[in-house]
Protein backbone atom coordinates (compact mmCIF):
# COMPACT_ATOMS: atom_id res chain seq x y z
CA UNK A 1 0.00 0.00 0.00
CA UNK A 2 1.11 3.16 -0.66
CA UNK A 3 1.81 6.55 1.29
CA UNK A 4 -0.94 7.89 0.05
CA UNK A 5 -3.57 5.17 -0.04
CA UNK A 6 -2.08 4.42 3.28
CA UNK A 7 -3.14 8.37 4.68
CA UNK A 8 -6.76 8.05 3.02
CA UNK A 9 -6.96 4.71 4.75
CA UNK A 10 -5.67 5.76 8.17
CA UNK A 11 -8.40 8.38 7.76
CA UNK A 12 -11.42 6.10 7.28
CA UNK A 13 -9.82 3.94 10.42
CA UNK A 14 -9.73 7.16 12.72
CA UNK A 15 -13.59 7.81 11.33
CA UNK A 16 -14.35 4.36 12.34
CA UNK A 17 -12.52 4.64 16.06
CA UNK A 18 -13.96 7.57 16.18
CA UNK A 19 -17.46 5.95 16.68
CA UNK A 20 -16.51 3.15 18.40
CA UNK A 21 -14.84 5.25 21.11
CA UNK A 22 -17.98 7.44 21.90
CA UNK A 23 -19.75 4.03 22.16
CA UNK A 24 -17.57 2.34 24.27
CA UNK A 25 -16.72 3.98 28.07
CA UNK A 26 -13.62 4.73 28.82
CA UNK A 27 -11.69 3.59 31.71
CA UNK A 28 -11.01 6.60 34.34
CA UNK A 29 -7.16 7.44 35.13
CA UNK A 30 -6.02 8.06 38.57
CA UNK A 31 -4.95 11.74 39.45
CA UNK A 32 -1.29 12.36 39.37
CA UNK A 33 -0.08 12.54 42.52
CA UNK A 34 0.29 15.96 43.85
CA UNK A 35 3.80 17.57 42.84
CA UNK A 36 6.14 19.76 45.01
CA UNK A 37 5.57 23.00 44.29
CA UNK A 38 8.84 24.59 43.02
CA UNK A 39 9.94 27.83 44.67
CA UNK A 40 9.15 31.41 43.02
CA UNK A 41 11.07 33.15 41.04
CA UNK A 42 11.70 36.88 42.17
CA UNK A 43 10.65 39.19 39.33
CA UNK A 44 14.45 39.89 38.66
CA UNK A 45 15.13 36.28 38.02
CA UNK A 46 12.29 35.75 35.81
CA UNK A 47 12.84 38.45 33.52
CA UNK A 48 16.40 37.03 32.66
CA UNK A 49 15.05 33.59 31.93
CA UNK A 50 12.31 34.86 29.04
CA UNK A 51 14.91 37.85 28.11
CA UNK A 52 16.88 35.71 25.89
CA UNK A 53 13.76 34.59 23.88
CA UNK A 54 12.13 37.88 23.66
CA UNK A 55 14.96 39.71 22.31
CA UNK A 56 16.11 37.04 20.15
CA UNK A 57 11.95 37.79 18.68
CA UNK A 58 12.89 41.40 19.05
CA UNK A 59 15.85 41.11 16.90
CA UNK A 60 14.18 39.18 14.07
CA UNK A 61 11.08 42.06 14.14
CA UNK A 62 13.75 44.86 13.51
CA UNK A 63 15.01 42.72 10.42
CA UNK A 64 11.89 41.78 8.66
CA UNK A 65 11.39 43.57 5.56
CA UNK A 66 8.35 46.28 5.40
CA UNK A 67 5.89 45.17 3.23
CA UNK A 68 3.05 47.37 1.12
CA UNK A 69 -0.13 46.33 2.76
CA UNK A 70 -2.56 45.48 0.17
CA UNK A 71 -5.72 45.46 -0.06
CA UNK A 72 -7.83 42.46 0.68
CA UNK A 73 -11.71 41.54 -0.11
CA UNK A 74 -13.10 39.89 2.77
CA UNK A 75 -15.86 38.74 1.28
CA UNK A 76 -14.22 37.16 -1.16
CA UNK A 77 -11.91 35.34 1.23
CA UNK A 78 -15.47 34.51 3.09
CA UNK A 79 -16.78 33.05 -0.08
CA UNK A 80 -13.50 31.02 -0.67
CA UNK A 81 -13.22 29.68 2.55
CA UNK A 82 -10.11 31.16 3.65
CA UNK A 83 -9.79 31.26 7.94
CA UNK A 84 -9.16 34.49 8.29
CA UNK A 85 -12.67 35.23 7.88
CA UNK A 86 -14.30 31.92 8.19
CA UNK A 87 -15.12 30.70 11.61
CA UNK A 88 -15.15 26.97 11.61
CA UNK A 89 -13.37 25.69 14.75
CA UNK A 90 -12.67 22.00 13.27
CA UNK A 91 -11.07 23.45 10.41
CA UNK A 92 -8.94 25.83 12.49
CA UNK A 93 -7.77 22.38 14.83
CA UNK A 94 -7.18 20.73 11.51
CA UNK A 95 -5.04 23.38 9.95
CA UNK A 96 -3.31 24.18 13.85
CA UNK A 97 -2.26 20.26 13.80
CA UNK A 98 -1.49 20.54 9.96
CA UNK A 99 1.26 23.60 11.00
CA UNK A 100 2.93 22.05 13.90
CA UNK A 101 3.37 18.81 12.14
CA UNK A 102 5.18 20.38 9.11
CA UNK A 103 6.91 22.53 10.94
CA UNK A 104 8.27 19.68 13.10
CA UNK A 105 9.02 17.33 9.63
CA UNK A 106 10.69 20.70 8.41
CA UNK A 107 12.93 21.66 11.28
CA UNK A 108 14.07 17.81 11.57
CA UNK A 109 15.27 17.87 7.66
CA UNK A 110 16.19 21.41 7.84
CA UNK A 111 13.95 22.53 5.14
CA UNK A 112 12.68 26.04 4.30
CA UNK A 113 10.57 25.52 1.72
CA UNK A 114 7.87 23.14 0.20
CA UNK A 115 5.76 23.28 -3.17
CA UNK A 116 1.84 22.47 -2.44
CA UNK A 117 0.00 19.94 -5.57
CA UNK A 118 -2.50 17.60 -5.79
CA UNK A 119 -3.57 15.46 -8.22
CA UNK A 120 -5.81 17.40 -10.30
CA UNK A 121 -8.16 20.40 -10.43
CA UNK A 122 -9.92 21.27 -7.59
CA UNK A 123 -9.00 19.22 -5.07
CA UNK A 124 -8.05 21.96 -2.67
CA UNK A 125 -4.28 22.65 -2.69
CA UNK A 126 -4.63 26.14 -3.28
CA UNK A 127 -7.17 26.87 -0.30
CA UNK A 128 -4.86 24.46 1.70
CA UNK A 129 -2.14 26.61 0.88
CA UNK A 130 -3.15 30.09 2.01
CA UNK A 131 -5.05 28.33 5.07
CA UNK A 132 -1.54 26.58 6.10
CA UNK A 133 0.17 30.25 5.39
CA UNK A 134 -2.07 31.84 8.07
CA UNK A 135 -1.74 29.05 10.59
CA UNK A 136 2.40 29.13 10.58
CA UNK A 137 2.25 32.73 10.84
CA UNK A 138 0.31 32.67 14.02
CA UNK A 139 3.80 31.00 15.84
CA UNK A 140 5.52 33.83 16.41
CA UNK A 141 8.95 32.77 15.19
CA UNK A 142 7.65 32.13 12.13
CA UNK A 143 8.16 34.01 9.05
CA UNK A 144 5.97 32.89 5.70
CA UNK A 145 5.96 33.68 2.15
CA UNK A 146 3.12 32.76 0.00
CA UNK A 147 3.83 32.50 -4.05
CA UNK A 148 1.71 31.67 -6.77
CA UNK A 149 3.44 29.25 -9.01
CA UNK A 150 0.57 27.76 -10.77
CA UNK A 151 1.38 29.87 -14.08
CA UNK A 152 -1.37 28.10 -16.01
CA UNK A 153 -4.18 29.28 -13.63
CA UNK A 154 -3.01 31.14 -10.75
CA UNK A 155 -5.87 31.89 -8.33
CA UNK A 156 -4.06 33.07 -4.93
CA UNK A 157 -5.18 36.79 -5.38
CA UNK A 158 -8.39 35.72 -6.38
CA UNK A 159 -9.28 33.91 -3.40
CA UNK A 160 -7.93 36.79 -1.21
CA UNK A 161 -9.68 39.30 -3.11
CA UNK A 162 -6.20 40.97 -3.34
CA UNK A 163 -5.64 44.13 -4.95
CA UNK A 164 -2.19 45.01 -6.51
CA UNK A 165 0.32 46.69 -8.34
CA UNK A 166 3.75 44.81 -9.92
CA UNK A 167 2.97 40.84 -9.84
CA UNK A 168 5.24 38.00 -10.50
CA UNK A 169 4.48 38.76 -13.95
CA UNK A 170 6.43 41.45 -14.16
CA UNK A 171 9.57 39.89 -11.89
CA UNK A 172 9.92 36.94 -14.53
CA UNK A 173 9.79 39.18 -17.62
CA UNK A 174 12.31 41.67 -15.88
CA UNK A 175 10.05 44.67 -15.30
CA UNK A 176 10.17 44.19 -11.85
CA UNK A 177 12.44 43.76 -8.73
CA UNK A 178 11.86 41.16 -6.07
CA UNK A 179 10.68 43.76 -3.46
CA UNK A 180 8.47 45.17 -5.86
CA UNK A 181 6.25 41.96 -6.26
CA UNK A 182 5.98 41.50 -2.30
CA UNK A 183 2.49 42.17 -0.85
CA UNK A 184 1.52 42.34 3.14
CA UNK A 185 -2.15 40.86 3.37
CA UNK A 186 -2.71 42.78 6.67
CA UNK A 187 -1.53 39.72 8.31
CA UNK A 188 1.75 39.58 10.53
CA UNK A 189 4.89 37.74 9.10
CA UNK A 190 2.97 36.88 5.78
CA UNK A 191 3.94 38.23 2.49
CA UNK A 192 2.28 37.37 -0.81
CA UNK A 193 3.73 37.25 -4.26
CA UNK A 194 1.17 36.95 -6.52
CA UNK A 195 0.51 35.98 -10.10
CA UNK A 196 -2.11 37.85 -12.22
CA UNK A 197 -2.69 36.18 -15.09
CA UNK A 198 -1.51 32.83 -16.67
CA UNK A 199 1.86 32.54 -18.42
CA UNK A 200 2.49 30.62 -21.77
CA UNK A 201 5.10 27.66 -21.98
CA UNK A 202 4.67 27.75 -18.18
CA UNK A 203 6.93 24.53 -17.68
CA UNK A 204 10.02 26.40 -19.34
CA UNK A 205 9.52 29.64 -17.70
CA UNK A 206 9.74 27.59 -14.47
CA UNK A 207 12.65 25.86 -15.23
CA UNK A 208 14.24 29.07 -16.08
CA UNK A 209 17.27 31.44 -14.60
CA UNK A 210 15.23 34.52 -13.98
CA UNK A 211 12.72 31.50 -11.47
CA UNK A 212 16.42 29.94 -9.56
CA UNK A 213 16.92 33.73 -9.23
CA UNK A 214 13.30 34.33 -7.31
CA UNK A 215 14.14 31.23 -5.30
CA UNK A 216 17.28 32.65 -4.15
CA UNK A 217 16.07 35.83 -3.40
CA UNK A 218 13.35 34.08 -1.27
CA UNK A 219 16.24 32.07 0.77
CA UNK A 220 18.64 34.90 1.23
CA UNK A 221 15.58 36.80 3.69
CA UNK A 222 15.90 37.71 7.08
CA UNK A 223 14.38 36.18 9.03
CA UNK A 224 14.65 32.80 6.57
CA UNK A 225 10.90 32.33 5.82
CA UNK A 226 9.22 29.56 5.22
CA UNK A 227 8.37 28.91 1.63
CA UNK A 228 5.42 28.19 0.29
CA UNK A 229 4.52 27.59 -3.30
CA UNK A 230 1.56 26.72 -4.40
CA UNK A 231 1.66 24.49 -7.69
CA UNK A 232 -0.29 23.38 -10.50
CA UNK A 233 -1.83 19.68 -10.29
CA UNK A 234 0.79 17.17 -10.28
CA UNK A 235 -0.77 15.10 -13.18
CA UNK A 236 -1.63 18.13 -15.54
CA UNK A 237 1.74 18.93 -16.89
CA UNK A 238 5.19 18.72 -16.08
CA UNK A 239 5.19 22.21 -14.56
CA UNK A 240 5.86 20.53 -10.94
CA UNK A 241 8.63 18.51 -12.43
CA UNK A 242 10.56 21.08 -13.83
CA UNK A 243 10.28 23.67 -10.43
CA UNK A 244 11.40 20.59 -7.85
CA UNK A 245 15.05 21.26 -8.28
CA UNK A 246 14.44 24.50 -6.40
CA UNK A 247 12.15 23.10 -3.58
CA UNK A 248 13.27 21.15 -0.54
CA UNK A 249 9.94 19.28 0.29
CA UNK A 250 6.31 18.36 -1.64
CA UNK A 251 3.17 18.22 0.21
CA UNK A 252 -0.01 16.92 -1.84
CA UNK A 253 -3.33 17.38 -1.32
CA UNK A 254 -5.97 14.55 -2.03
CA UNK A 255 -9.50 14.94 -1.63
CA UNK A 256 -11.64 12.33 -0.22
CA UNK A 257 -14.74 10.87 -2.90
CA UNK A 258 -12.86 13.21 -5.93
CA UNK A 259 -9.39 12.09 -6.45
CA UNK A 260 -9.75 8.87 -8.60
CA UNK A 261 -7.62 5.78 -7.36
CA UNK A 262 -5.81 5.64 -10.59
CA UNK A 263 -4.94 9.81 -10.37
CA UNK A 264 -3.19 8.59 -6.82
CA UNK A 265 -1.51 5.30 -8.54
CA UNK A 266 0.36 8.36 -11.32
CA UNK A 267 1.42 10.63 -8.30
CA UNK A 268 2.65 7.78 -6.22
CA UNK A 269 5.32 7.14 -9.46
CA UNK A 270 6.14 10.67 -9.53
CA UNK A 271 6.72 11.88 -5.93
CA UNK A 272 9.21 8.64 -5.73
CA UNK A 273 11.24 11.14 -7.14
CA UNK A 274 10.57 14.01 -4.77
CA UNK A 275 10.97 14.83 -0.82
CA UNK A 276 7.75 14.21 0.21
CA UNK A 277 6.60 16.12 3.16
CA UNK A 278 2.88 14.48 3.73
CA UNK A 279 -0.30 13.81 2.40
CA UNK A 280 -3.35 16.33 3.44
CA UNK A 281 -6.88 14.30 3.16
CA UNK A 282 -8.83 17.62 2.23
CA UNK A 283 -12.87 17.04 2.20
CA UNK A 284 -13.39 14.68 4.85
CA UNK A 285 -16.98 13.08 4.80
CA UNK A 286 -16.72 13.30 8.90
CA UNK A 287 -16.71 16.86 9.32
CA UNK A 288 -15.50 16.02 13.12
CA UNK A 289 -12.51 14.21 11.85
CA UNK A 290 -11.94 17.64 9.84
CA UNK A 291 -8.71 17.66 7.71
CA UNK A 292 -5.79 14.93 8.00
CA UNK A 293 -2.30 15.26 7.56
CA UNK A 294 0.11 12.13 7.68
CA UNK A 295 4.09 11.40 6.21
C-alpha cells in the first residue's frame, strides 16, 4: 500500500474509532499525585530567563522587511473559505495540527521551503495553501511567504480578493524587482507574491534562470521564511517537475470521494522522485474528523 492510499486509509480507520470510542466507556485514570511546588522566582530572576527569547523575537522584528499592505476583499476570502474570515473551529484544529506537524518534519530535515499539488483540479491545494500560510504565521517565530506558481491558472489573489500593483508577472519578464512583487495581506509575518494572469510555456519559464533567481532571493531573507509555493496539479503537466530542483519538500493534497484511485496510482510514481513532506486528506466526509495530515 502506498503513502498515500495508506493516509486516506488511516483516515477512514480514525472515522471508524472515532465511533466506536464514543460508544464504548472509557476507563477513568487516577490523578497524578500531587507535585512539590517549586519555589518562586523573584521578578528579577524571571525576567532574565524569558529575556533571551524575547529579544532574540525582538531582533528578528527589527530585520523583517516592510511590506506594502494590500488590499484584501473579505468577502471574497469569506466566499472562498479562507480562515481568516471563516469561523469553523474544526477546520482551524485541523489546519493548527497541519502547521505544527510540518513545521516539526521541516525543522528535523532542515527545510525552508515546500511546493503544495494535488492530483488534479480542484482538489483543494490552493485553499490548503493560504489556510496553512495563516496558521504558521500565528507561531511567532515564524516568518511565511506565499507565491503563486501555478502559471497556467493562478488563483491566490483571487481567493484573497487581493488588490495590486507589480505581480510575478512582471519579476519573470524583468520589469520588476523582487521587493516590488511583495504584498503584506494585513496579516503579521505573511507576504504574498502573486501571479495575475496565466503565463504561456509555463513549464520552461519555471525551469528558467530569472525562477532559480526568485528562489534565491526568497532564501537569502531575514528572518529565513518559510516557503510556500503553491503548484499546479501534479498530473496536468510537467510544470511541478521542472520547479522541484528548487524546492526542498512536496506536500499533496488529495480529496476524499474526488481524487480517482488511478490519479493517486500516477502521483505515487512521480513523488518517488521528490521529498515528500505528507499527504493532506482535504474534504473529509466526517466533518469532526476535519482535515488529516500524515508522512
Amino acid at each position: 500500500m502506498s503513502l498515500i492510499e495508506a493516509a486516506v486509509q488511516k483516515a477512514k480507520n480514525l472515522t471508524e474509532m472515532g465511533r466506536n470510542r464514543a460508544m464504548t466507556p472509557q476507563p477513568v485514570e487516577p490523578l497524578p499525585e500531587p507535585q512539590p511546588k517549586e519555589p518562586s522566582l523573584a521578578p528579577t530572576q524571571r525576567e532574565r530567563m524569558v529575556e533571551p527569547d524575547a529579544a532574540a523575537v525582538a531582533a528578528r522584528v527589527a530585520q523583517a522587511r516592510v511590506l506594502p499592505i494590500a488590499r484584501v476583499d473579505s468577502e471574497a476570502m469569506e466566499r472562498n473559505g479562507v480562515l481568516l474570515h471563516v469561523t469553523d473551529n474544526s477546520a482551524q484544529r485541523s489546519y493548527r495540527i497541519l502547521r505544527t506537524r510540518l513545521q516539526q518534519r521541516m525543522q528535523a530535515q532542515n527545510w525552508h521551503s515546500v511546493a503544495i499539488t494535488s492530483c488534479g483540479v480542484g482538489d483543494g491545494k490552493t485553499l490548503t495553501s493560504i489556510n496553512l500560510a495563516l496558521a504558521l504565521a500565528r507561531d511567532v517565530n515564524t516568518w511565511v511567504y506565499l507565491v503563486d506558481l501555478d502559471l497556467q491558472r493562478p488563483q491566490l489573489a483571487s481567493y484573497l480578493g487581493l488588490q495590486f500593483d507589480k505581480s510575478l508577472n512582471d519579476y519573470l519578464t524583468g520589469e520588476a524587482r523582487f521587493e516590488d512583487i511583495l504584498y503584506s495581506p494585513g496579516v503579521e509575518r505573511v507576504a504574498i507574491i502573486p501571479c495575475a494572469r496565466p503565463v504561456q510555456n509555463a513549464s520552461d519559464v519555471l525551469g528558467s534562470p530569472r525562477t532559480r533567481e526568485l528562489c534565491r532571493a526568497l532564501a537569502a531573507e531575514v528572518p529565513r521564511p518559510i516557503v510556500i509555493f503553491d503548484m499546479p496539479p501534479l498530473l496536468m503537466g510537467d510544470d511541478v517537475l521542472k520547479f522541484h530542483p528548487n524546492v526542498d519538500s512536496t506536500l499533496l493534497v488529495v480529496s476524499e470521494g474526488r481524487t480517482p484511485r488511478s490519479s493517486l496510482e500516477q502521483a505515487q510514481e512521480i513523488l518517488q522522485e521528490m521529498s515528500l513532506l505528507g499527504v493532506v486528506l482535504n474534504r473529509s466526509a466526517e466533518t469532526l474528523m476535519g482535515s488529516y495530515y500524515y508522512y
